[in-house]
Protein backbone atom coordinates (compact mmCIF):
# COMPACT_ATOMS: atom_id res chain seq x y z
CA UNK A 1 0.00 0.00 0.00
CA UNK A 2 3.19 2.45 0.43
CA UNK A 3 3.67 2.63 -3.37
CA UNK A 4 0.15 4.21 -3.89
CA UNK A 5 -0.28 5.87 -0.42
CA UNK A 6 0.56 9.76 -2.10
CA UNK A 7 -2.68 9.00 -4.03
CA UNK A 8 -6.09 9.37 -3.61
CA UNK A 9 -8.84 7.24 -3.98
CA UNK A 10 -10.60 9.05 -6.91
CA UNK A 11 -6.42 9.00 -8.52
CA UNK A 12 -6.23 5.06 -7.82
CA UNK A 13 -9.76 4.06 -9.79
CA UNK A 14 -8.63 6.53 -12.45
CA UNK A 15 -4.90 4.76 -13.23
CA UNK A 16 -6.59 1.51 -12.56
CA UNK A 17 -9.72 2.46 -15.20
CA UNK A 18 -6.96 3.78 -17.50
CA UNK A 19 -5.45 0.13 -17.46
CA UNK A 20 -8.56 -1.42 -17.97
CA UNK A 21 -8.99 0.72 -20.90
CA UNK A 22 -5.76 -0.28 -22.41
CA UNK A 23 -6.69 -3.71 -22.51
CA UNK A 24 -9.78 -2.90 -24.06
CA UNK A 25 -8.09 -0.96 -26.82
CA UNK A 26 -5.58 -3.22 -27.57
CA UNK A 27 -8.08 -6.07 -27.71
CA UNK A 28 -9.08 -4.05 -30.85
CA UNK A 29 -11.80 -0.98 -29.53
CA UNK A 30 -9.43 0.96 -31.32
CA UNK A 31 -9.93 4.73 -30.46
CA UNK A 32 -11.01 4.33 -26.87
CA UNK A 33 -7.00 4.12 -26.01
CA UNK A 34 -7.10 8.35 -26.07
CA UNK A 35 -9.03 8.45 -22.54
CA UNK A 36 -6.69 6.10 -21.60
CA UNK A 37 -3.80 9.13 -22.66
CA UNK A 38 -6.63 11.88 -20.84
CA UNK A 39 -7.08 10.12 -17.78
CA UNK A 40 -3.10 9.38 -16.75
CA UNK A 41 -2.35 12.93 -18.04
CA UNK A 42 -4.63 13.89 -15.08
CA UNK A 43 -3.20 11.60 -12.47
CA UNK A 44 0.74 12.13 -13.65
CA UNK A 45 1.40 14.69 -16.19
CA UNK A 46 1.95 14.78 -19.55
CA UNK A 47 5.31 13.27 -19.84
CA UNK A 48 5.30 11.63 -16.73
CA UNK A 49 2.30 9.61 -17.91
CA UNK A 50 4.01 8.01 -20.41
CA UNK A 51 6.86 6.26 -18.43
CA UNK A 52 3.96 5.02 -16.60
CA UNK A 53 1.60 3.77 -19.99
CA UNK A 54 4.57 2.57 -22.16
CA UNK A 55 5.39 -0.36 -19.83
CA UNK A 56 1.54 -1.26 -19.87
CA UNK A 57 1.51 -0.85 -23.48
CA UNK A 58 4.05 -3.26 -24.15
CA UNK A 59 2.23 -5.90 -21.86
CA UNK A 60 -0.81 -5.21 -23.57
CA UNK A 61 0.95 -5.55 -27.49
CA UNK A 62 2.06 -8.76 -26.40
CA UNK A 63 -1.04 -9.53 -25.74
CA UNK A 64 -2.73 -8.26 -28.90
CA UNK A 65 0.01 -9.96 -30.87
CA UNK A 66 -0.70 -13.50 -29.81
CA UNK A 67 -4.47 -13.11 -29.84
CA UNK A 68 -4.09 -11.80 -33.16
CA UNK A 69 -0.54 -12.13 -35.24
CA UNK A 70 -1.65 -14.19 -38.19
CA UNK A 71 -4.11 -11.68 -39.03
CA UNK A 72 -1.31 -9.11 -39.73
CA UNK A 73 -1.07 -7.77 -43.08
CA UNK A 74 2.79 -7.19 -43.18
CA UNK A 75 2.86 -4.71 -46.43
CA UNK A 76 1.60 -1.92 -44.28
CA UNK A 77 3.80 -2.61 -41.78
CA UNK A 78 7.00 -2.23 -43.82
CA UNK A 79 5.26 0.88 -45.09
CA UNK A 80 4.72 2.49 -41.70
CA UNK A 81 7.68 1.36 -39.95
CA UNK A 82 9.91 3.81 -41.60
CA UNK A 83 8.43 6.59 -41.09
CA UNK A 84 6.87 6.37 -37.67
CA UNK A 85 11.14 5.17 -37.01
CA UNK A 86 11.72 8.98 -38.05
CA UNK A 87 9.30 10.43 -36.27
CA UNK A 88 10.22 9.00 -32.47
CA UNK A 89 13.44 10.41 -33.39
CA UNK A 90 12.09 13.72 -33.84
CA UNK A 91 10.25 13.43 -30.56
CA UNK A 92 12.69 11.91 -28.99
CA UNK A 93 14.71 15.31 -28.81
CA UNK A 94 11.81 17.11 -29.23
CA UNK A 95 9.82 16.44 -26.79
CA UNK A 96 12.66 15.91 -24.06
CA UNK A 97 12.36 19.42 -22.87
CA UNK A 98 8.73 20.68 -24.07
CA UNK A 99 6.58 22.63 -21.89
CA UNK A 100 3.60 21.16 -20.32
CA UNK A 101 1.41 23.35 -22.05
CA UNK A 102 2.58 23.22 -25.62
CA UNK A 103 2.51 20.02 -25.84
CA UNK A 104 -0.99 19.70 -25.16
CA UNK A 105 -1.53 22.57 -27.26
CA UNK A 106 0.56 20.26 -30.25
CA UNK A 107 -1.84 17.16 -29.35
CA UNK A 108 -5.26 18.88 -29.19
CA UNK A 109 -4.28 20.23 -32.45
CA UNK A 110 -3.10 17.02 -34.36
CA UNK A 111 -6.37 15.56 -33.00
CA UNK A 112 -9.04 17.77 -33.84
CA UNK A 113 -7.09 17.95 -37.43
CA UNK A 114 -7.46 14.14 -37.59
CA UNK A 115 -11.15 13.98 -36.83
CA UNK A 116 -11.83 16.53 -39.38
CA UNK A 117 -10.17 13.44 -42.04
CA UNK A 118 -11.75 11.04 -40.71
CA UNK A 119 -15.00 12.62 -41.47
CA UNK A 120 -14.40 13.71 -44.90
CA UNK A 121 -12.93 10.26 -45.93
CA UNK A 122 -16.02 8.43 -43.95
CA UNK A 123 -18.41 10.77 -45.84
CA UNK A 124 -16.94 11.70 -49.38
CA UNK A 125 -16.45 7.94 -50.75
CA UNK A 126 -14.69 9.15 -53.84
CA UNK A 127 -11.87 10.39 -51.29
CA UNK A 128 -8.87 8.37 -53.24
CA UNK A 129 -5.88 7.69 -50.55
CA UNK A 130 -4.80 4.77 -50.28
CA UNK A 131 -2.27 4.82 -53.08
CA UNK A 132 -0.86 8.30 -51.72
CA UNK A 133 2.74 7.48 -50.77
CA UNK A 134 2.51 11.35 -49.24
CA UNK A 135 -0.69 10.17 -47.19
CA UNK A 136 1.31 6.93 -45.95
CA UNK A 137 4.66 9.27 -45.31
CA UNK A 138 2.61 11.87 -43.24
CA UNK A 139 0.60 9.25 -41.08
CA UNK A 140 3.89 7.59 -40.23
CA UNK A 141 5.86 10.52 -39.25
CA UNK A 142 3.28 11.86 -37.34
CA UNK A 143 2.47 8.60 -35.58
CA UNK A 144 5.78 8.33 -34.06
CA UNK A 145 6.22 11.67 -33.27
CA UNK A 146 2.92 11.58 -31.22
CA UNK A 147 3.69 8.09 -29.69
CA UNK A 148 6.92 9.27 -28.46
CA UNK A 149 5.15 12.68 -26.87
CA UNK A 150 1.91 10.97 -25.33
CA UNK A 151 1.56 7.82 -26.52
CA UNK A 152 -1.26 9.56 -29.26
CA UNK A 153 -0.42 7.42 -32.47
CA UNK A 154 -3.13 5.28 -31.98
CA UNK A 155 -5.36 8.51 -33.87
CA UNK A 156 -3.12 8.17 -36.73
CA UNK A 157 -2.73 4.48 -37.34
CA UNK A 158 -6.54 4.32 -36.92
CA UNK A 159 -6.84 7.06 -39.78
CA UNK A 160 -4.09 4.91 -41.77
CA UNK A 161 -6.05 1.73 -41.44
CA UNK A 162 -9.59 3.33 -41.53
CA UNK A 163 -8.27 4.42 -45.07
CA UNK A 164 -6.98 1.43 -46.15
CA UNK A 165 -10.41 -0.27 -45.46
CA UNK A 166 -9.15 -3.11 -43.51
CA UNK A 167 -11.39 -5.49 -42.52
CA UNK A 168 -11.73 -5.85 -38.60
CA UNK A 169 -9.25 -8.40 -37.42
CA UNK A 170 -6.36 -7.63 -40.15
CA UNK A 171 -6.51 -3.58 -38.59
CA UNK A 172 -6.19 -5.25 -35.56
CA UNK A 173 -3.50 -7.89 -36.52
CA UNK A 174 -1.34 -5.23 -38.16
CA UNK A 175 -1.67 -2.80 -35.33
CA UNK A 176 -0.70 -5.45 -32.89
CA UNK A 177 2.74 -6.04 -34.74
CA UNK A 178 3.53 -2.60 -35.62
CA UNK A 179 2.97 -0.79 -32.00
CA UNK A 180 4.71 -3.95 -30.15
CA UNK A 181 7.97 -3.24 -32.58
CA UNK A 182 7.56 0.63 -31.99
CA UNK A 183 7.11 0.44 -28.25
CA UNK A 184 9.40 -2.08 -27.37
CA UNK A 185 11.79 0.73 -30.08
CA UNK A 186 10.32 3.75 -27.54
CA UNK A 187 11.43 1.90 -24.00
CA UNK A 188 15.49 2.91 -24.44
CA UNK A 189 14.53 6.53 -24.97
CA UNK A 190 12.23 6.99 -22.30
CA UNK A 191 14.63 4.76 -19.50
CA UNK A 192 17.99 6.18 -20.79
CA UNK A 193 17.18 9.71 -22.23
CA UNK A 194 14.05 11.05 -20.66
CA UNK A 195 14.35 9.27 -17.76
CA UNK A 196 10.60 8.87 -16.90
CA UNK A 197 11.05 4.99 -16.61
CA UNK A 198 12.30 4.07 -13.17
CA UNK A 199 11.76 1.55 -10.82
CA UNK A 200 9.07 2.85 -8.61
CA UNK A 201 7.01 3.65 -12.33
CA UNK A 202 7.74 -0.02 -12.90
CA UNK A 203 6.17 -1.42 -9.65
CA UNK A 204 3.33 1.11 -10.47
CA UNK A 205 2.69 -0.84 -13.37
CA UNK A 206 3.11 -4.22 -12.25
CA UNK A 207 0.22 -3.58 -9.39
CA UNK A 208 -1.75 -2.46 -13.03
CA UNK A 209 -1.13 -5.08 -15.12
CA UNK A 210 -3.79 -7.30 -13.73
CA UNK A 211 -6.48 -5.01 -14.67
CA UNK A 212 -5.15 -4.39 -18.01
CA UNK A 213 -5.65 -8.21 -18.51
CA UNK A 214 -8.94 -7.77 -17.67
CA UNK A 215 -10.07 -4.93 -20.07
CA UNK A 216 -8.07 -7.40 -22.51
CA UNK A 217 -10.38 -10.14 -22.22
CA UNK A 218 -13.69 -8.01 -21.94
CA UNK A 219 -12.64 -6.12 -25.30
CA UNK A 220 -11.64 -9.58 -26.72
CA UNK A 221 -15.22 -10.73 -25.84
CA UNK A 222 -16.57 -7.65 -27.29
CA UNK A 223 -14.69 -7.02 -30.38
CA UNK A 224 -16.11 -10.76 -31.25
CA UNK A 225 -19.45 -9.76 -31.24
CA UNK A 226 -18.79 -6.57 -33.68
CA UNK A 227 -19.56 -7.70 -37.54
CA UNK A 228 -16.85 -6.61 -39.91
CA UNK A 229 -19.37 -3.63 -41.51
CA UNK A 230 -19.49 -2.27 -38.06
CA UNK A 231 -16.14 -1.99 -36.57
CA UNK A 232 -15.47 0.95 -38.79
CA UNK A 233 -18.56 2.98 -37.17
CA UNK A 234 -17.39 1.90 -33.88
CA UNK A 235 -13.52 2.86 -34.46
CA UNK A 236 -14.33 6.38 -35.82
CA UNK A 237 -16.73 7.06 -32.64
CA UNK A 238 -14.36 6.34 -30.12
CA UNK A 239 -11.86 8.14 -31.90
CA UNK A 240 -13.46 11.33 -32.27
CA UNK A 241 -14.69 10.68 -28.58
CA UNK A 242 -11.20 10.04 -27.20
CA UNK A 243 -10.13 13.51 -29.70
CA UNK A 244 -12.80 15.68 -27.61
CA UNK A 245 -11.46 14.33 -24.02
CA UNK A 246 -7.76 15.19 -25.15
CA UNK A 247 -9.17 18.50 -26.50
CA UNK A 248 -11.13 19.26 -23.45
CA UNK A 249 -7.94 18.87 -21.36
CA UNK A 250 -6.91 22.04 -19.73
C-alpha cells in the first residue's frame, strides 16, 4: 500500500480504469486508447504519464500480438515502420524538454485535425488515398512523433487503417505487430534519455497489469461480437470521442 499511499482514492480508480482501458483498446476498440492518454495525463502529467503507460503498453501488445498475429497484413507494416522510425526520433529530442502546455496545445491540435479526415474520408467515398505514398509518409511521421510525446499514435494508425479499409481483425493484426515493434523501439529513450522509466514507475505498473488483462479479455469478448461492416462505425466514434477528451484537457 506504500507505493500508492501519495494518491487518492478518486487517482487510484482513475490509473486503474486507464489500465482497464488499455486492454480494451488493444483487444481491438481501437480509439477508446485516447481516454486512456486523458485520464493518466490527469493523475501524472503529460510526460510523466508516459513512463507510466509505455510499460503497460508493451504488456498489452504482447497480448494483442498472440491473440491476433496471423491476421497481420505485413505490407503496411514495412510501409509504416519507416516513417513512424523517423518520427520517435524527432520526438525523442523534441519532446525531451517541451513545456507542459505546448505540448498539449501540439496534441489537441493534431487531433481535432485528424477527426476533421476522418469525417471527410467516412463521408466523401470518392476520397482516393490509399495509393498516396505522401498520405502513408505523413501518417507515419506523425504517428511516431505523437507516440513518443503521449503515446497519441493510436489517432493516426486508426486514420491509416480506416483508409486502407481493412477489414476488422487484419486492422487489428497489423496494429498489434507494428505498435509492439515501436514500443518495445520507444522503451530505451524513455529509461535512458528522458528518464521517466524508473523503478518505482515499474512497480506502479506491475500492481496495473492485472487489470489491463482484464479490459483485454472483456474487449476480446466484445470485439467478437462486432460484424466486420461495423467496426469501422465503432472505431471512428471512439476516436473522435477520445479527440474531444484530449481536446477538453486544460
Amino acid at each position: 500500500m506504500g507505493l500508492f499511499a501519495a494518491y487518492s482514492t478518486t487517482s487510484l480508480l482513475l490509473i486503474a480504469l486507464s489500465a482497464f482501458i488499455i486492454g480494451l483498446s488493444k483487444a481491438g476498440l481501437k480509439g477508446i486508447d485516447m481516454l486512456n492518454v486523458t485520464i493518466m495525463t490527469i493523475v501524472f502529467g503529460g510526460k510523466a504519464s508516459t513512463g507510466i503507460v509505455l510499460p503497460l503498453l508493451c504488456v498489452a501488445d504482447i497480448l494483442a500480438v498472440k491473440f491476433y498475429h496471423r491476421h497481420a497484413k505485413w505490407e503496411h507494416v514495412f510501409k509504416l515502420m519507416p516513417w513512424m522510425v523517423i518520427g520517435i526520433l524527432v520526438g525523442v529530442f523534441v519532446g525531451k524538454d517541451l513545456n507542459e502546455a505546448i505540448f498539449r496545445k501540439i496534441m489537441a491540435t493534431i487531433i481535432v485535425l485528424t477527426v476533421v479526415i476522418i469525417l471527410i474520408i467516412e463521408f466523401r467515398k470518392t476520397v482516393i488515398i490509399p495509393g498516396n505514398k505522401a498520405f502513408t509518409a505523413s501518417m507515419g511521421l506523425v504517428s511516431g512523433f505523437t507516440t513518443m510525446l503521449g503515446n497519441l499514435a493510436g489517432a493516426f494508425s486508426n486514420l491509416y487503417f480506416l483508409a486502407m479499409r481493412l477489414p476488422k481483425n487484419d486492422f487489428i493484426g497489423t496494429g498489434a505487430w507494428i505498435f509492439l515493434i515501436i514500443n518495445l523501439f520507444k522503451l530505451p529513450f524513455q529509461v535512458f534519455y528522458w528518464k521517466n522509466i524508473t523503478a518505482t514507475s515499474l512497480l506502479t505498473d506491475l500492481a496495473l497489469v492485472p487489470f489491463l488483462i482484464l479490459g483485454f479479455w472483456c474487449g476480446l469478448k466484445l470485439v467478437a461480437r462486432i460484424k466486420d461492416d461495423l467496426y469501422r462505425q465503432v472505431v471512428i466514434v471512439l476516436t473522435l470521442i477520445g479527440a474531444i477528451f484530449i481536446f477538453l484537457k486544460r
